[in-house]
N, C-alpha and C. Protein backbone atom coordinates (compact mmCIF):
# COMPACT_ATOMS: atom_id res chain seq x y z
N UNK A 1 1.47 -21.11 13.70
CA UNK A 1 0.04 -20.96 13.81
C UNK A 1 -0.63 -21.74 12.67
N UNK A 2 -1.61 -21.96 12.87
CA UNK A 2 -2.85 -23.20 11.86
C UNK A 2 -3.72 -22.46 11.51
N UNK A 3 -3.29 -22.07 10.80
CA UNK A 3 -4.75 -21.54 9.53
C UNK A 3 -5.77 -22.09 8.47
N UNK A 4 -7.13 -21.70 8.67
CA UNK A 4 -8.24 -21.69 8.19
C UNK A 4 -8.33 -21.05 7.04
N UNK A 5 -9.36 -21.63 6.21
CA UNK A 5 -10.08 -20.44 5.26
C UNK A 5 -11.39 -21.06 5.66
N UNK A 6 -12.44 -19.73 5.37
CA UNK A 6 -13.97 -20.03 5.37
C UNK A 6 -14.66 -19.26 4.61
N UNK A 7 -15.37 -19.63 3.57
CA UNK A 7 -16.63 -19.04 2.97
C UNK A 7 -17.84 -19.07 3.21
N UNK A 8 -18.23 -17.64 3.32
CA UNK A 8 -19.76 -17.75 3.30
C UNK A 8 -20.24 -17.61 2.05
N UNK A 9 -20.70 -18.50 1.86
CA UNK A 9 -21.64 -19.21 0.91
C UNK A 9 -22.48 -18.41 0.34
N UNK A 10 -23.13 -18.01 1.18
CA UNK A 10 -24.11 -16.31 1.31
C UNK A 10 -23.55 -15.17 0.48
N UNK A 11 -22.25 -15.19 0.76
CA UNK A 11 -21.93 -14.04 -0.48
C UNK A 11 -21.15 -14.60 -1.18
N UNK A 12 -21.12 -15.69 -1.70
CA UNK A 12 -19.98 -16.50 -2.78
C UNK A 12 -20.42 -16.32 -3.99
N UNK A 13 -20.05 -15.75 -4.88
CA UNK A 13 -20.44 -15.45 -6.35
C UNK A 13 -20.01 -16.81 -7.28
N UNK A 14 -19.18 -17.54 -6.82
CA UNK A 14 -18.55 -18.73 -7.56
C UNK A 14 -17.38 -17.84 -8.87
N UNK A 15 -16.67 -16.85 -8.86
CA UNK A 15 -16.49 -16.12 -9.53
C UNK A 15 -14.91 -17.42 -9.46
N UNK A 16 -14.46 -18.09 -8.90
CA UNK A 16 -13.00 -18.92 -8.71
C UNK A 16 -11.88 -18.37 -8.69
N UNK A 17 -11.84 -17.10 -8.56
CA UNK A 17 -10.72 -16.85 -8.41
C UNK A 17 -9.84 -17.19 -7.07
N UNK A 18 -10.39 -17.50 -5.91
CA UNK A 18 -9.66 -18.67 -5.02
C UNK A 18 -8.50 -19.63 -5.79
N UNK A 19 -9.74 -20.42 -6.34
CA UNK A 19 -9.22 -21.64 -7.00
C UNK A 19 -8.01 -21.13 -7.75
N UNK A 20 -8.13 -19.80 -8.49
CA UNK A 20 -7.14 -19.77 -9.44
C UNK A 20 -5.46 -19.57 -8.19
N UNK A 21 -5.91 -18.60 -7.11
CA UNK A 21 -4.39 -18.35 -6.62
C UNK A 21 -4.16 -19.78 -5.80
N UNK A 22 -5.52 -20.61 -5.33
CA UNK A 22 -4.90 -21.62 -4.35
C UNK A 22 -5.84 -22.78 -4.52
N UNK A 23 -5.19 -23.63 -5.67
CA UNK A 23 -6.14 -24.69 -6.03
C UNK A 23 -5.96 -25.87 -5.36
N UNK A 24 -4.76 -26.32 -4.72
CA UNK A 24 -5.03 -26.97 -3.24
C UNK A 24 -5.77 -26.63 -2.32
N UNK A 25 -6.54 -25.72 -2.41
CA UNK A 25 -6.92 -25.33 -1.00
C UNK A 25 -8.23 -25.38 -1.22
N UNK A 26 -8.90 -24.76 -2.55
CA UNK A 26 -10.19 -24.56 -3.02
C UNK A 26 -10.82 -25.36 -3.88
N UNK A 27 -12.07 -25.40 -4.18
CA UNK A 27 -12.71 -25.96 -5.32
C UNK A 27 -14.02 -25.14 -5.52
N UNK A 28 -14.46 -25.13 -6.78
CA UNK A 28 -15.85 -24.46 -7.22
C UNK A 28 -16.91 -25.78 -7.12
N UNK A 29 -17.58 -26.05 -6.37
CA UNK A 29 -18.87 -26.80 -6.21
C UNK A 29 -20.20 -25.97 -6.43
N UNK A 30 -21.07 -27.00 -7.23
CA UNK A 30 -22.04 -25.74 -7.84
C UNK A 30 -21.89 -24.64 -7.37
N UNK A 31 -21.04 -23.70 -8.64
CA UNK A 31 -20.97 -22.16 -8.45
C UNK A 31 -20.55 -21.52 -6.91
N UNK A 32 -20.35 -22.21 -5.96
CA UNK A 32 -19.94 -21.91 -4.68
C UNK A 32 -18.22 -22.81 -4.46
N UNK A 33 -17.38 -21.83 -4.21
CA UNK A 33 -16.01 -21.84 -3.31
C UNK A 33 -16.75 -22.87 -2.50
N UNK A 34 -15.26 -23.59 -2.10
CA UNK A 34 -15.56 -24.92 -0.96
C UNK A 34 -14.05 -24.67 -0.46
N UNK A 35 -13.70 -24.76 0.65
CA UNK A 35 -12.46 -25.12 1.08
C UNK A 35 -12.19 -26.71 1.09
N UNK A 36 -10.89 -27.29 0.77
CA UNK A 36 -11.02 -28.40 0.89
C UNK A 36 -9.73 -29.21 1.41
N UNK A 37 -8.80 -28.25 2.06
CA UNK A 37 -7.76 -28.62 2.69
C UNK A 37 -7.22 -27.08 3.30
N UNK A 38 -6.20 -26.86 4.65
CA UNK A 38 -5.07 -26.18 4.92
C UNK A 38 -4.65 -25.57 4.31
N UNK A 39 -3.92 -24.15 4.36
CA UNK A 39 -2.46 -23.96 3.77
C UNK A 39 -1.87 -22.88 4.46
N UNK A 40 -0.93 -22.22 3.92
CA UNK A 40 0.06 -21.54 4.71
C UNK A 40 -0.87 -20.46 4.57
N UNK A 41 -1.20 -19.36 5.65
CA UNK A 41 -1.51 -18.39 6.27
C UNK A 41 -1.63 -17.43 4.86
N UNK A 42 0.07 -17.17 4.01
CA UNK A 42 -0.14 -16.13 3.29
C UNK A 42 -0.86 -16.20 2.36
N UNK A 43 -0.86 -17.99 1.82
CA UNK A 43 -1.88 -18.14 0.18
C UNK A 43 -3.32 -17.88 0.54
N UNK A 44 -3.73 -18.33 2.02
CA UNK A 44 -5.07 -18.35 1.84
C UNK A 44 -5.39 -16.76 2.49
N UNK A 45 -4.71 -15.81 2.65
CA UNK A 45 -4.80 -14.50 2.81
C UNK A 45 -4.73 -14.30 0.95
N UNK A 46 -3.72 -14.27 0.37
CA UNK A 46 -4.16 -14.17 -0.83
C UNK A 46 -5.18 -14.44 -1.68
N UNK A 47 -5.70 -15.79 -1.51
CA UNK A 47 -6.73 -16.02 -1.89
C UNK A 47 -7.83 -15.18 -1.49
N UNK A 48 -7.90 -15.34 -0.25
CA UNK A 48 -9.31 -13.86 0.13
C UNK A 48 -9.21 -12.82 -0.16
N UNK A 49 -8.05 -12.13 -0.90
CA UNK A 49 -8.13 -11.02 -1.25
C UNK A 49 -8.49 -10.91 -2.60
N UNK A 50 -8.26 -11.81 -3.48
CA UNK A 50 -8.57 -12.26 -4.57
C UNK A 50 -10.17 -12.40 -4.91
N UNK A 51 -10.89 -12.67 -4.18
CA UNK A 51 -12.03 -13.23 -3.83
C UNK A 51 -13.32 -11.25 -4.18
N UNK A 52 -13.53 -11.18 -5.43
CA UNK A 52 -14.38 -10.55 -5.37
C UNK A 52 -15.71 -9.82 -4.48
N UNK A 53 -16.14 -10.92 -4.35
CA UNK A 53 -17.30 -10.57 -3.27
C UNK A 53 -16.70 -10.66 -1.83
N UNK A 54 -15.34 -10.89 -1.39
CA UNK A 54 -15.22 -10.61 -0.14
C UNK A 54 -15.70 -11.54 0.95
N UNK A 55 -16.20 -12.93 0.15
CA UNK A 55 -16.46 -13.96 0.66
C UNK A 55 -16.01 -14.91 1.97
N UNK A 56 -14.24 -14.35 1.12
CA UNK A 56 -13.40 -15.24 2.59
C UNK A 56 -12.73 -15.18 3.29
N UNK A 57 -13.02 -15.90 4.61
CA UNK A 57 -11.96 -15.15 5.60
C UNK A 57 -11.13 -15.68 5.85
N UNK A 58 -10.10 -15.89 7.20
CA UNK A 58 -9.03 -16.49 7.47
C UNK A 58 -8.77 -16.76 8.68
N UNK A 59 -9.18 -17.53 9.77
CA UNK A 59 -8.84 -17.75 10.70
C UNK A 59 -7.55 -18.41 11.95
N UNK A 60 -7.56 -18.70 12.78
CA UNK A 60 -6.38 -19.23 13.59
C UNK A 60 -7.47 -20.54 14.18
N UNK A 61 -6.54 -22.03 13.45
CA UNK A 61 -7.64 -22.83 13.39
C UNK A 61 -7.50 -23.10 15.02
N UNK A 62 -6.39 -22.85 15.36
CA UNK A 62 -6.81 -23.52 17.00
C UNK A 62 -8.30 -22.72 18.12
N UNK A 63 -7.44 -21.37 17.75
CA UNK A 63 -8.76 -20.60 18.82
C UNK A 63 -9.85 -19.81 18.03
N UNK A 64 -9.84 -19.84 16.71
CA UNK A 64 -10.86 -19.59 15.83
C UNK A 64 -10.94 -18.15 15.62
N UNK A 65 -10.14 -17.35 15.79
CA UNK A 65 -9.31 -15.48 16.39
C UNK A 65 -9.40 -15.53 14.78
N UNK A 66 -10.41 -14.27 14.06
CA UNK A 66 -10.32 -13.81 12.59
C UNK A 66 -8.79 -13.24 12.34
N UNK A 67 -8.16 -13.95 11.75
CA UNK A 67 -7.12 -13.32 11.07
C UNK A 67 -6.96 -12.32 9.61
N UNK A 68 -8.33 -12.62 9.26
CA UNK A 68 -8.36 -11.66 7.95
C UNK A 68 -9.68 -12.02 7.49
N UNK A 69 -10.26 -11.35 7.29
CA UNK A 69 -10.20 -9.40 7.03
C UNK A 69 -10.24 -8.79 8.31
């Protein structure tokens, strides 16, 4: 399966802790999380859990089915 991450922006605190568990995957652009590549299902589940404000989710990039939260 092909997994997504997505932030809403809307509740992104820029707090990075993304970045810290999955810095391939993330970047802090003014004070806002950016996704900026793929990764395996479990980091970017980790990463959203990591994610203070609850910002990010995790999808199935083919049929777009929320995989997390």
């Amino acid at each position: 399966m092909n997994s997504r991450a997505r932030v809403d922006e809307n509740s992104c605190s820029g707090h990075g802790d993304c970045v810290d568990v999955a810095p391939s995957i993330f970047r802090l652009d003014d004070d806002i999380a950016e996704v900026v590549a793929d990764g395996p299902v479990e980091l970017l589940i980790e990463a959203a859990e990591a994610c203070p404000a609850a910002a990010i989710s995790v999808v199935d990039a083919d049929t777009g089915e929320q995989i997390f939260p």
